[in-house]
Protein backbone atom coordinates (compact mmCIF):
# COMPACT_ATOMS: atom_id res chain seq x y z
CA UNK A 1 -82.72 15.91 -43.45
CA UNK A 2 -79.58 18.59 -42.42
CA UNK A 3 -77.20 16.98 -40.39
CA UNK A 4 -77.27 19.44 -37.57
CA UNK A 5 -80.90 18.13 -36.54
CA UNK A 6 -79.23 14.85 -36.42
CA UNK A 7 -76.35 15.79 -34.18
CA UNK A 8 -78.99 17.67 -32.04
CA UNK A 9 -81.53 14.63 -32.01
CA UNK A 10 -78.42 12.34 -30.70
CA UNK A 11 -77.20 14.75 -28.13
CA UNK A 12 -80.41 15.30 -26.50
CA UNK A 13 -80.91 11.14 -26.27
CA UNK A 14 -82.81 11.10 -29.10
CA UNK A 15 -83.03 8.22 -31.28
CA UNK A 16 -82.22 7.63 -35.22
CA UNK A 17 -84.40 6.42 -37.76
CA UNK A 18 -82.24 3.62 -40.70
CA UNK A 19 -82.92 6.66 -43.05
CA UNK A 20 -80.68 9.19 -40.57
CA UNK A 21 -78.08 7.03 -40.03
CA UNK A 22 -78.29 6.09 -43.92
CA UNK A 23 -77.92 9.97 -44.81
CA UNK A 24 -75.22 10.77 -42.42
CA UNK A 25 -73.11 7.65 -43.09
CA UNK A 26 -73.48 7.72 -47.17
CA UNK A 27 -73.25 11.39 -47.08
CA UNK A 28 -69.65 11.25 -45.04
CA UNK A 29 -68.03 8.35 -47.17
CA UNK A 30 -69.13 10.71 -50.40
CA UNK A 31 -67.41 13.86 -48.99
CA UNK A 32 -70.48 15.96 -48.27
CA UNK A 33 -70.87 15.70 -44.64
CA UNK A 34 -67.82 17.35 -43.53
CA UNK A 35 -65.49 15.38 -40.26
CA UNK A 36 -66.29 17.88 -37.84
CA UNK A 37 -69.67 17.45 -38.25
CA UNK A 38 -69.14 13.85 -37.81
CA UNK A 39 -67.12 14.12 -35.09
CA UNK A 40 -69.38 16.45 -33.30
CA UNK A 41 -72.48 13.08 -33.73
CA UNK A 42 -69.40 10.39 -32.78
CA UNK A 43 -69.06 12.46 -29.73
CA UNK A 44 -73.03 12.90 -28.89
CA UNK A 45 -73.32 8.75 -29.94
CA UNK A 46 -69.98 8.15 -27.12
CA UNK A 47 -72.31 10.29 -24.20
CA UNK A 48 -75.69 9.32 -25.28
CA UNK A 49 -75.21 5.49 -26.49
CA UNK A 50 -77.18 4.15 -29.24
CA UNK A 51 -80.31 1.42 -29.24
CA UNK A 52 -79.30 -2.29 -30.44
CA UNK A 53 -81.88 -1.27 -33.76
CA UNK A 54 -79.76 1.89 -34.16
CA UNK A 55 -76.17 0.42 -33.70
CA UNK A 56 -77.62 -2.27 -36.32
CA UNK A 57 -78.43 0.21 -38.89
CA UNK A 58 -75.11 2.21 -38.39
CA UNK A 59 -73.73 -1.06 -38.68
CA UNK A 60 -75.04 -2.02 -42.19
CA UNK A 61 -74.80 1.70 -42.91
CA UNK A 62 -70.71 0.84 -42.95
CA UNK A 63 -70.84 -2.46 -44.30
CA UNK A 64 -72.87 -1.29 -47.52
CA UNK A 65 -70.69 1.71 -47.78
CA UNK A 66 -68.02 -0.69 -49.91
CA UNK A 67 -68.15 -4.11 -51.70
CA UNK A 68 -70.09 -6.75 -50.19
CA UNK A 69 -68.50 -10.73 -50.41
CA UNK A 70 -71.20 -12.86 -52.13
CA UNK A 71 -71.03 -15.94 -50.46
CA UNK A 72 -74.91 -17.30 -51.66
CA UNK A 73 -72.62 -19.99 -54.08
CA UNK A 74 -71.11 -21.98 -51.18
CA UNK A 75 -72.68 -23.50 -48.25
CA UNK A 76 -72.38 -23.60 -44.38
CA UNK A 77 -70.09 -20.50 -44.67
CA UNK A 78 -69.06 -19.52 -41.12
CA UNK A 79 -66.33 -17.21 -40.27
CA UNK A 80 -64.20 -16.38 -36.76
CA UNK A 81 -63.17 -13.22 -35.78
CA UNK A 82 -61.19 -12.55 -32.37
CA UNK A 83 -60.74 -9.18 -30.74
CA UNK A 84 -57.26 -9.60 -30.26
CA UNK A 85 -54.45 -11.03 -28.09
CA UNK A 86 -51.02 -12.31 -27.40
CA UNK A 87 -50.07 -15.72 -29.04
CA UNK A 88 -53.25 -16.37 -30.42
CA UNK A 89 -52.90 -18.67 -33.13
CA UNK A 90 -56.69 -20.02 -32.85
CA UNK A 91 -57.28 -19.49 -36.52
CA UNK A 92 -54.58 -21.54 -37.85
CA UNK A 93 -55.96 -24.07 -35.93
CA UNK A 94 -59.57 -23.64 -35.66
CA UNK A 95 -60.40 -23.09 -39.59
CA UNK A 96 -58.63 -26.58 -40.69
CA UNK A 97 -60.91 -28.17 -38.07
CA UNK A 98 -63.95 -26.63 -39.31
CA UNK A 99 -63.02 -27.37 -43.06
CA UNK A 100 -62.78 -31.34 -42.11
CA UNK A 101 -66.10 -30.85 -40.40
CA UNK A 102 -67.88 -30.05 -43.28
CA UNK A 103 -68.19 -26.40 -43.07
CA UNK A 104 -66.83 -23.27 -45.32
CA UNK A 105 -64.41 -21.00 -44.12
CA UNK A 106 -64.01 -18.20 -47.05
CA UNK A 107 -62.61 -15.86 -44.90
CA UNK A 108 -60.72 -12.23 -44.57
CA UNK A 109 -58.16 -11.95 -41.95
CA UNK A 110 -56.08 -9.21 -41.62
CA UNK A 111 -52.31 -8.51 -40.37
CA UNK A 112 -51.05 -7.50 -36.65
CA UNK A 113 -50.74 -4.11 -35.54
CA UNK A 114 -48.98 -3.66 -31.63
CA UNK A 115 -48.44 -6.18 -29.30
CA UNK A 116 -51.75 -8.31 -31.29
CA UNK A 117 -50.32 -10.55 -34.11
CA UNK A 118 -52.38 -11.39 -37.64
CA UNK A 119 -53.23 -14.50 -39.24
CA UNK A 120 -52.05 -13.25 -42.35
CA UNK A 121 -48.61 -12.58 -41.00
CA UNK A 122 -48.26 -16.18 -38.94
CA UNK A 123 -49.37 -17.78 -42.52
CA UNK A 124 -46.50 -15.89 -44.61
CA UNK A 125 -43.71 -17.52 -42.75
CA UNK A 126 -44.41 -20.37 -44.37
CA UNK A 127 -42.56 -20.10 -47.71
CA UNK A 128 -44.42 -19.20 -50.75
CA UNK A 129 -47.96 -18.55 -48.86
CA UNK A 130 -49.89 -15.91 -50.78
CA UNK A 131 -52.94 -14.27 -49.06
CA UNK A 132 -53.60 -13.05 -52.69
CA UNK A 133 -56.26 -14.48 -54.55
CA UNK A 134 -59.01 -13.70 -58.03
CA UNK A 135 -62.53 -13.95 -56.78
CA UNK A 136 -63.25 -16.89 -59.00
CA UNK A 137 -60.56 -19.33 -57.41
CA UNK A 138 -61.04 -17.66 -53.99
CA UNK A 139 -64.71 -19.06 -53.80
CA UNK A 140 -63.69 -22.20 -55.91
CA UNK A 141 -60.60 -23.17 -53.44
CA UNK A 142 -63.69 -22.88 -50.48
CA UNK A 143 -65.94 -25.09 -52.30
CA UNK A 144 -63.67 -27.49 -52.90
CA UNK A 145 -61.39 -27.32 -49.92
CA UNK A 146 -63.24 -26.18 -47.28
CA UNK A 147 -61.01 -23.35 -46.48
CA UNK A 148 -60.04 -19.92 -48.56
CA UNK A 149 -57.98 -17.19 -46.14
CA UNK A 150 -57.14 -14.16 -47.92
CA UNK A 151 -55.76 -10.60 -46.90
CA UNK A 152 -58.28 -7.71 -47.18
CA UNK A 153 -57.44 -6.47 -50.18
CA UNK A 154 -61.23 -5.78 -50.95
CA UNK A 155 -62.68 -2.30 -50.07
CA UNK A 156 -64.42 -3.89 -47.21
CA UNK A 157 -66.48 -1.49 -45.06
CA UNK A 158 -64.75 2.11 -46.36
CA UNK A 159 -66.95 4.12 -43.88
CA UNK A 160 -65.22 2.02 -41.11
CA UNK A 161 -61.53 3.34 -41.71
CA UNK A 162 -62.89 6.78 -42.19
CA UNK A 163 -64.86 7.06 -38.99
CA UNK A 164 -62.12 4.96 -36.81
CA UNK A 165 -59.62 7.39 -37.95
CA UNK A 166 -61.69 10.20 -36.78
CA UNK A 167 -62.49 8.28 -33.43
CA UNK A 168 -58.72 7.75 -32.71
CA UNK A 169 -58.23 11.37 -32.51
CA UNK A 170 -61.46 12.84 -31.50
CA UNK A 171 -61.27 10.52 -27.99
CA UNK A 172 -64.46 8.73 -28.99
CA UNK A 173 -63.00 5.10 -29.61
CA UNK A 174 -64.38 3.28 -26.37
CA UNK A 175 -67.94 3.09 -27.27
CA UNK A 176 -69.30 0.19 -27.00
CA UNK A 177 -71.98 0.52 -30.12
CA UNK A 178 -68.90 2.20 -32.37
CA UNK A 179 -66.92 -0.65 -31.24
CA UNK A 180 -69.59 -3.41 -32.13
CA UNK A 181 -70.54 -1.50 -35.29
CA UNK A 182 -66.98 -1.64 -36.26
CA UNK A 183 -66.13 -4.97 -35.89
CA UNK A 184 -69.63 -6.61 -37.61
CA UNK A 185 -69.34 -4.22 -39.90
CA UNK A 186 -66.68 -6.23 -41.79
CA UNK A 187 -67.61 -9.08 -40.58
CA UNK A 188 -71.30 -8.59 -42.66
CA UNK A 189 -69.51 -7.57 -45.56
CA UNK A 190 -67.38 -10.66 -45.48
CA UNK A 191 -70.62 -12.54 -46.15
CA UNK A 192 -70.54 -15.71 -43.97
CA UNK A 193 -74.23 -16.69 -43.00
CA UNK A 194 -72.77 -18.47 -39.17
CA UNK A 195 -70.02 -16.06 -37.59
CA UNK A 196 -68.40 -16.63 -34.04
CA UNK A 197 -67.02 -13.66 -32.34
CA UNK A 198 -64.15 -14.82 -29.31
CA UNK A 199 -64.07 -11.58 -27.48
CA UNK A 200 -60.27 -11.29 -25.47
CA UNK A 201 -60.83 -9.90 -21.74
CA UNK A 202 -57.38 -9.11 -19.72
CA UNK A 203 -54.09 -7.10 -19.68
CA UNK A 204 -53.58 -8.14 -23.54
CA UNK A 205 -56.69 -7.48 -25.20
CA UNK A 206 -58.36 -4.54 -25.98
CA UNK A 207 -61.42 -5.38 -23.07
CA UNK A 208 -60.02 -5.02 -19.88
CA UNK A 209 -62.91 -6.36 -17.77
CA UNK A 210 -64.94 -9.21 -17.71
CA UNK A 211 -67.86 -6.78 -17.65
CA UNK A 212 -66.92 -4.38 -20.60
CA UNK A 213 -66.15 -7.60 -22.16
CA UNK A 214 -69.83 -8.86 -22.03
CA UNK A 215 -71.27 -5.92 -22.96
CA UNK A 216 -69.13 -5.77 -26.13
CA UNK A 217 -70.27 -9.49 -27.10
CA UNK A 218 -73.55 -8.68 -26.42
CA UNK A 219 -73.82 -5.33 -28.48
CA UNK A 220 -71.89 -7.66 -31.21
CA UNK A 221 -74.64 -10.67 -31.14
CA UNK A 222 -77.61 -8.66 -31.12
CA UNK A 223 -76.10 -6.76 -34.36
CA UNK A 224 -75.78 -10.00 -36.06
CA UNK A 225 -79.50 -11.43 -34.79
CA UNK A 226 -80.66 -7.77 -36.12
CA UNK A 227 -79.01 -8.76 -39.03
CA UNK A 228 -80.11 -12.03 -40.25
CA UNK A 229 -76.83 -13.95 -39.29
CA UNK A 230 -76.08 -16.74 -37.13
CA UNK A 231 -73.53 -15.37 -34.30
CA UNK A 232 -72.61 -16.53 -31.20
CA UNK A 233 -69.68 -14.98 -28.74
CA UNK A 234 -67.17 -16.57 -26.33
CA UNK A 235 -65.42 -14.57 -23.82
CA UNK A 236 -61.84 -15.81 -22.90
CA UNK A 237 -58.85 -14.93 -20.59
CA UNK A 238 -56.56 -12.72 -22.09
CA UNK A 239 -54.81 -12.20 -18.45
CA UNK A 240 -51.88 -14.47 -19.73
CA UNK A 241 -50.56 -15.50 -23.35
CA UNK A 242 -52.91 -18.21 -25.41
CA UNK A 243 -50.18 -21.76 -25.25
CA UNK A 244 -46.68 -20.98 -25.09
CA UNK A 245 -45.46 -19.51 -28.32
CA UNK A 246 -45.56 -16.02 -28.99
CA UNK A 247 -44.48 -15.03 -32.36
CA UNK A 248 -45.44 -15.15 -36.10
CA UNK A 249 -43.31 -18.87 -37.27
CA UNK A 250 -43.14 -20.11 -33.35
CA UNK A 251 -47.18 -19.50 -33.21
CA UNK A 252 -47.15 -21.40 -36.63
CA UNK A 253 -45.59 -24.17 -35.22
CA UNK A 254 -47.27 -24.55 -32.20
CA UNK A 255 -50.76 -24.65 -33.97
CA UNK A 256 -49.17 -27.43 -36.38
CA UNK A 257 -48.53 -29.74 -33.49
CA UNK A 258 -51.84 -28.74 -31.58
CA UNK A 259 -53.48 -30.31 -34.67
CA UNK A 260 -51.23 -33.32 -34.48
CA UNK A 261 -53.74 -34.04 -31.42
CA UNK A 262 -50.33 -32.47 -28.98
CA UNK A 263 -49.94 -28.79 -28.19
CA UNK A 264 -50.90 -26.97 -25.08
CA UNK A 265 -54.21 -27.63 -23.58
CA UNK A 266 -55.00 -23.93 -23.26
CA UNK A 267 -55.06 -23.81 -27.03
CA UNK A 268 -56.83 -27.16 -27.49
CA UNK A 269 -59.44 -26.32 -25.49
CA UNK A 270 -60.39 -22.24 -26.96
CA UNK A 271 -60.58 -24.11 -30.07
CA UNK A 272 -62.63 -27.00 -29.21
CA UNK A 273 -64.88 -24.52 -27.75
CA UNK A 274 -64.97 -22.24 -30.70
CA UNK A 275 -65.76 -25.20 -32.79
CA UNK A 276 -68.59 -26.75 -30.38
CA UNK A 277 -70.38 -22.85 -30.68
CA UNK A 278 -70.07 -22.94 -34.59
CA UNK A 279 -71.68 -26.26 -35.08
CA UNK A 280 -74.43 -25.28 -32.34
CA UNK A 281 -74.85 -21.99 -34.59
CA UNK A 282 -75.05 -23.86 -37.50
CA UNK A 283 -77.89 -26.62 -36.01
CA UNK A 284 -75.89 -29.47 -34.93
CA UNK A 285 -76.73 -31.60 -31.38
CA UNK A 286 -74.95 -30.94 -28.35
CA UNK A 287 -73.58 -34.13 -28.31
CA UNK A 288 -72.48 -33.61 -32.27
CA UNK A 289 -71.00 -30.37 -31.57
CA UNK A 290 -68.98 -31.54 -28.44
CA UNK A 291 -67.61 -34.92 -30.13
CA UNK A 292 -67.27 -34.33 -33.94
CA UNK A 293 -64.02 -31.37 -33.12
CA UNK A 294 -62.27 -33.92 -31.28
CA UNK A 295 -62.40 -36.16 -33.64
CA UNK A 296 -61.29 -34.39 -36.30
CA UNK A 297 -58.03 -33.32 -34.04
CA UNK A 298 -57.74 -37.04 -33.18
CA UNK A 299 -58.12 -38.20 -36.88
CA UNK A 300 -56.12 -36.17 -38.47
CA UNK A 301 -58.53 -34.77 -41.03
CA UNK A 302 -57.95 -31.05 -39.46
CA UNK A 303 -54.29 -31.46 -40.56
CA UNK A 304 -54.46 -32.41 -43.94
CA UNK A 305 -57.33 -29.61 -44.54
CA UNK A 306 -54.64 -27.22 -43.25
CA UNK A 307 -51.67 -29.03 -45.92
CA UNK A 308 -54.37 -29.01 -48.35
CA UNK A 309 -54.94 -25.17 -47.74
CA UNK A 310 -51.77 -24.12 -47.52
CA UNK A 311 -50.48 -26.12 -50.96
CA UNK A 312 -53.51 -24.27 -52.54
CA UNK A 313 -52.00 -21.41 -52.16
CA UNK A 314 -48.61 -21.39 -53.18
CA UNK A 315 -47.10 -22.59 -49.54
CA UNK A 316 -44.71 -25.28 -49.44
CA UNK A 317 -46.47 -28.53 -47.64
CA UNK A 318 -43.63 -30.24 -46.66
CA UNK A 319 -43.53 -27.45 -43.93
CA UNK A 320 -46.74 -28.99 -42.40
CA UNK A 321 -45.08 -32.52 -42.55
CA UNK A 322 -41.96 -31.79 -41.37
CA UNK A 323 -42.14 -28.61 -39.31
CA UNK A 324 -38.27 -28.69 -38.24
CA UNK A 325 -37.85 -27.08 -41.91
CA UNK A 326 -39.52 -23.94 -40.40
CA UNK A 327 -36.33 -20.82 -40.07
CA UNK A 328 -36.29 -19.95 -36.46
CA UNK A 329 -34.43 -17.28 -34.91
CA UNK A 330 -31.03 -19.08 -34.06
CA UNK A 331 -29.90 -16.74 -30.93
CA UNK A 332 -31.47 -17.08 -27.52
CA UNK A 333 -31.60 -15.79 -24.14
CA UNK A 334 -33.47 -17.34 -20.98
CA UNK A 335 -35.31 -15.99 -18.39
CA UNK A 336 -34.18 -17.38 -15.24
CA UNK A 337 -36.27 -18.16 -12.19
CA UNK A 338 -35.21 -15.69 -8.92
CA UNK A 339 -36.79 -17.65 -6.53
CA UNK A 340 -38.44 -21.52 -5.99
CA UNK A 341 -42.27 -21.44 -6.46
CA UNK A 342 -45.01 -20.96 -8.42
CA UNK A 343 -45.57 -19.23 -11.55
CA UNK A 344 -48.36 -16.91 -10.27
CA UNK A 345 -48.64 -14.20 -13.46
CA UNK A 346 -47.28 -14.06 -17.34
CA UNK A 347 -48.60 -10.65 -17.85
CA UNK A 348 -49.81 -10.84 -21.18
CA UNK A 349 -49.27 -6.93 -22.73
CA UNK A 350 -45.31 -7.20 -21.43
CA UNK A 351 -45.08 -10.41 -23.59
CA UNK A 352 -46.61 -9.07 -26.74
CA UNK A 353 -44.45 -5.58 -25.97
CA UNK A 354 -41.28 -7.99 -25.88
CA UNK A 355 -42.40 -9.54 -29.12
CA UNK A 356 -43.04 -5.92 -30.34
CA UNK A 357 -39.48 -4.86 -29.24
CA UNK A 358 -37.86 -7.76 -31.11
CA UNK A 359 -39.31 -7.05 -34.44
CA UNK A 360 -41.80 -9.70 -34.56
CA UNK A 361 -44.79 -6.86 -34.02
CA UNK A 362 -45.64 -3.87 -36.28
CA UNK A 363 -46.14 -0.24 -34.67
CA UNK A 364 -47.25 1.40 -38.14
CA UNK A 365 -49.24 -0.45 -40.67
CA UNK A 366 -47.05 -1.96 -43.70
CA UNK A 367 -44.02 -2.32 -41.50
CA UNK A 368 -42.12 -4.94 -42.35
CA UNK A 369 -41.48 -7.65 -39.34
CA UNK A 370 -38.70 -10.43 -38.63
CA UNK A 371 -41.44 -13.38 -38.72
CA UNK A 372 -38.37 -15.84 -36.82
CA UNK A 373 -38.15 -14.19 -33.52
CA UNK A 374 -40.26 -15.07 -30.12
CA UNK A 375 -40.71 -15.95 -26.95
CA UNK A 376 -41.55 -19.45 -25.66
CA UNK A 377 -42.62 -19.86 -21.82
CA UNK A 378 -41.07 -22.93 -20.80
CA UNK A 379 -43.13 -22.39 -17.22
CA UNK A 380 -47.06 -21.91 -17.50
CA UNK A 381 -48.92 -20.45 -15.03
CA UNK A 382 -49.49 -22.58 -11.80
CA UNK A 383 -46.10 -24.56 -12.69
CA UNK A 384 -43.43 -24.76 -10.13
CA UNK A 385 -40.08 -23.64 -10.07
CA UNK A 386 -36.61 -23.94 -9.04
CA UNK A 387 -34.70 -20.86 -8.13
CA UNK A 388 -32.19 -20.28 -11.36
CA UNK A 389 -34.48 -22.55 -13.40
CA UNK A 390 -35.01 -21.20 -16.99
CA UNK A 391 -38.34 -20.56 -17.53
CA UNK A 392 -39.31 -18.50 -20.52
CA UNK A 393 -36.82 -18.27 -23.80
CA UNK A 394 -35.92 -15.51 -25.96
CA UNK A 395 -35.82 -16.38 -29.99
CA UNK A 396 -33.76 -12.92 -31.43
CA UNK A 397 -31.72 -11.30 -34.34
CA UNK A 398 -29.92 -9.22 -32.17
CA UNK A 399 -32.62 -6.36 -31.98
CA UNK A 400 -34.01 -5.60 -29.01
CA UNK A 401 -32.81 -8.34 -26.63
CA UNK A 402 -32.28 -6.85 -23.40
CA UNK A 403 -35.61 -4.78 -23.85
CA UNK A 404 -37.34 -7.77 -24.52
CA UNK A 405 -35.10 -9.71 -21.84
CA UNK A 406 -36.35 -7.25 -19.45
CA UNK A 407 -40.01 -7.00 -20.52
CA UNK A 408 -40.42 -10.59 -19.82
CA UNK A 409 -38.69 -10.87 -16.54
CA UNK A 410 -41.43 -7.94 -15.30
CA UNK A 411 -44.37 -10.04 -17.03
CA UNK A 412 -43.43 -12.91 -14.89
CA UNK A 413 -44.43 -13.39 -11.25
CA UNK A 414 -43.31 -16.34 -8.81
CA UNK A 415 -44.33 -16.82 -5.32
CA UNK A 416 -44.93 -19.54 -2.75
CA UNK A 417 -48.39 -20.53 -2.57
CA UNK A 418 -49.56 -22.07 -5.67
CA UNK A 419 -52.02 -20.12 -7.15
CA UNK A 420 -55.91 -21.17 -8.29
CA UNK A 421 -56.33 -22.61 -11.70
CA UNK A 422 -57.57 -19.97 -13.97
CA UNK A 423 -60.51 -20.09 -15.80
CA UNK A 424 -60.17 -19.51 -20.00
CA UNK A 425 -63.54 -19.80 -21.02
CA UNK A 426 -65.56 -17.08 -18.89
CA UNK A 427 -68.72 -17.17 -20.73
CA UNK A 428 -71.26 -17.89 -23.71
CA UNK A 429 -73.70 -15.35 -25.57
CA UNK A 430 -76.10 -16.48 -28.04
């Protein structure tokens, strides 16, 4: 095989054998197939598309290009992964609830970059949290827990980094099968047999349509049926912040008291729903799959699984019993309603740029962030409002307050007529 055949083959709509894509993939993460030559396929792959078989084998291409997570000693392993968006805490939520439900979460999250926050970053404001840990207690902390979250400190995937870098700069990033290929990609190599994929659609994700959004999810399940694995997707409204915390300790916080059985419904129900799909993945009834997560919220099990996580590794528990121990940023400033009305928009990508502005949000990777600053809406969408009524508030350090300050005023929208109730779940692939 000679790699210009295979950049020909793709530009004229051809369509690769597993052997091409092997060769051209193995041969790039080894240094043989030089980037232009890659760059010159990405850009053929972004004109001409790629078949579901062909995005499959590009996809397991990347994820055998690096260490692969062996899984086969626990079972039920299932693992979450969310495209991205502002205040979404789901997985401090929804992995406790799975672990009381029976399942395994042995799972690698990674750490914000921009306006999207990381689990691993919302976890490490609670004191003495490590997202380090050996193989051997890393798979015996799922067995006997339920739940293992570590950082990705594996060499998950190599040929993904390489080729993303080259798509950032050779204007080939929104393709829908690089995309997909991207995502699973890690996601395969991360092991779990039962993986649920919610896929953000709105002004703070990365999907900005409903439709681009269900072509992504689609491109993403029929990877992981290609595959072997049990995956499922749920689109959901990105339009507006997930509950009302935004930032690393205030997210923490507000997931702690959605699992108290409280929090805002928004929340509640994404992770309800994320739950109900992973238990239908994994061969449970409907009826099962629709009770069992709200009684593990009501019970209290999904709390203690998320204590018993956290004390395993190196956190402080009392945090999770007593949450008013938690170091909040002590200055604030409120956002003040200009008018009587509704709240008609919270535009979510000014809320996460506030956060960003603040310090809570990294623009390079390895920056450090201030893990105490915020914003809280105090005034949801479809809430009414009194002219001079506070109704978001600003947590700060004294950096980047009146940015922020102004940021949010332009995210939020008030007007007279109360606007319809918006939808957060807009669909279901399997």
């Amino acid at each position: 095989m000679r790699i210009p055949d295979l950049i020909q083959k793709k530009r004229d709509g051809g369509q690769h054998t597993e052997a091409e894509i092997r060769f051209l993939i193995e041969g790039y993460v080894n240094g043989q197939v030089p980037d232009y030559q890659v760059a010159a396929w990405l850009m053929a792959v972004f004109f001409q598309g790629m078949t579901p078989e062909e995005t499959t084998y590009l996809t397991l291409a990347m994820a055998e290009s690096g260490d692969l997570l062996d899984l086969s000693s626990l079972s039920h392993t299932v693992d979450k992964h969310s495209t991205g968006g502002v205040g979404d805490k789901t997985s401090l939520v929804l992995t406790p609830m799975l672990a009381a439900l029976g399942l395994t979460v042995a799972k690698m999250s990674g750490r914000g970059l921009a306006h999207t926050g990381g689990t691993i970053d919302k976890l490490e404001s609670i004191p003495g949290w490590s997202p380090v840990l050996e193989d051997e207690a890393f798979l015996k902390q799922a067995r006997e827990i339920g739940l293992a979250l570590v950082g990705q400190s594996k060499n998950l995937a190599p040929a993904d980094g390489l080729l993303y870098a080259l798509r950032d700069v050779t204007g080939t990033v929104e393709c829908v099968p690089l995309i997909a290929s991207s995502i699973m990609s890690k996601k395969l190599a991360a092991g779990a047999k039962t993986i649920v994929l919610d896929v953000k659609v709105g002004s703070g994700a990365f999907m900005k349509t409903l439709q681009d959004g269900q072509i992504l999810a689609e491109a993403m399940v029929n990877i992981g049926k290609l595959s072997g694995r049990n995956v499922r997707a749920v689109l959901t409204d990105m339009e507006t912040p997930l509950g009302r915390m935004t930032g690393n300790t205030l997210e923490v916080l507000e997931a702690i008291q959605t699992l108290r059985g409280e929090g805002p419904e928004d929340l509640r129900e994404l992770c309800l729903s994320l739950a109900k799909e992973t238990l239908l993945a994994e061969g449970f009834s409907e009826e099962e799959a629709d009770r069992r997560p709200r009684e593990v919220l009501q019970d209290g099990s999904a709390l203690a699984k998320l204590r018993a996580f956290v004390a395993s590794q190196g956190g402080d528990p009392s945090y999770i019993d007593d949450p008013s121990l938690f170091f909040v940023a002590p200055e604030t400033v409120e956002v003040q309603a200009h008018a009587s009305g509704f709240v008609s928009h919270i535009e979510a990508l000014k809320i996460g740029q506030a956060l960003l502005v603040l310090g809570g949000g990294r623009e390079t990777k390895g920056e450090a962030i201030d893990h105490s600053v915020g914003i809280e809406l105090l005034k949801k969408l479809g809430e009414k409002v009194q002219a001079g009524e506070p109704i978001a508030r600003i947590y700060h350090q004294n950096k980047g307050k009146d940015a922020a300050l102004k940021l949010v005023e332009e995210a939020l929208k008030i007007e007279g007529k109360q606007p319809a109730e918006a939808e957060l779940i807009l669909g279901h692939i399997a």
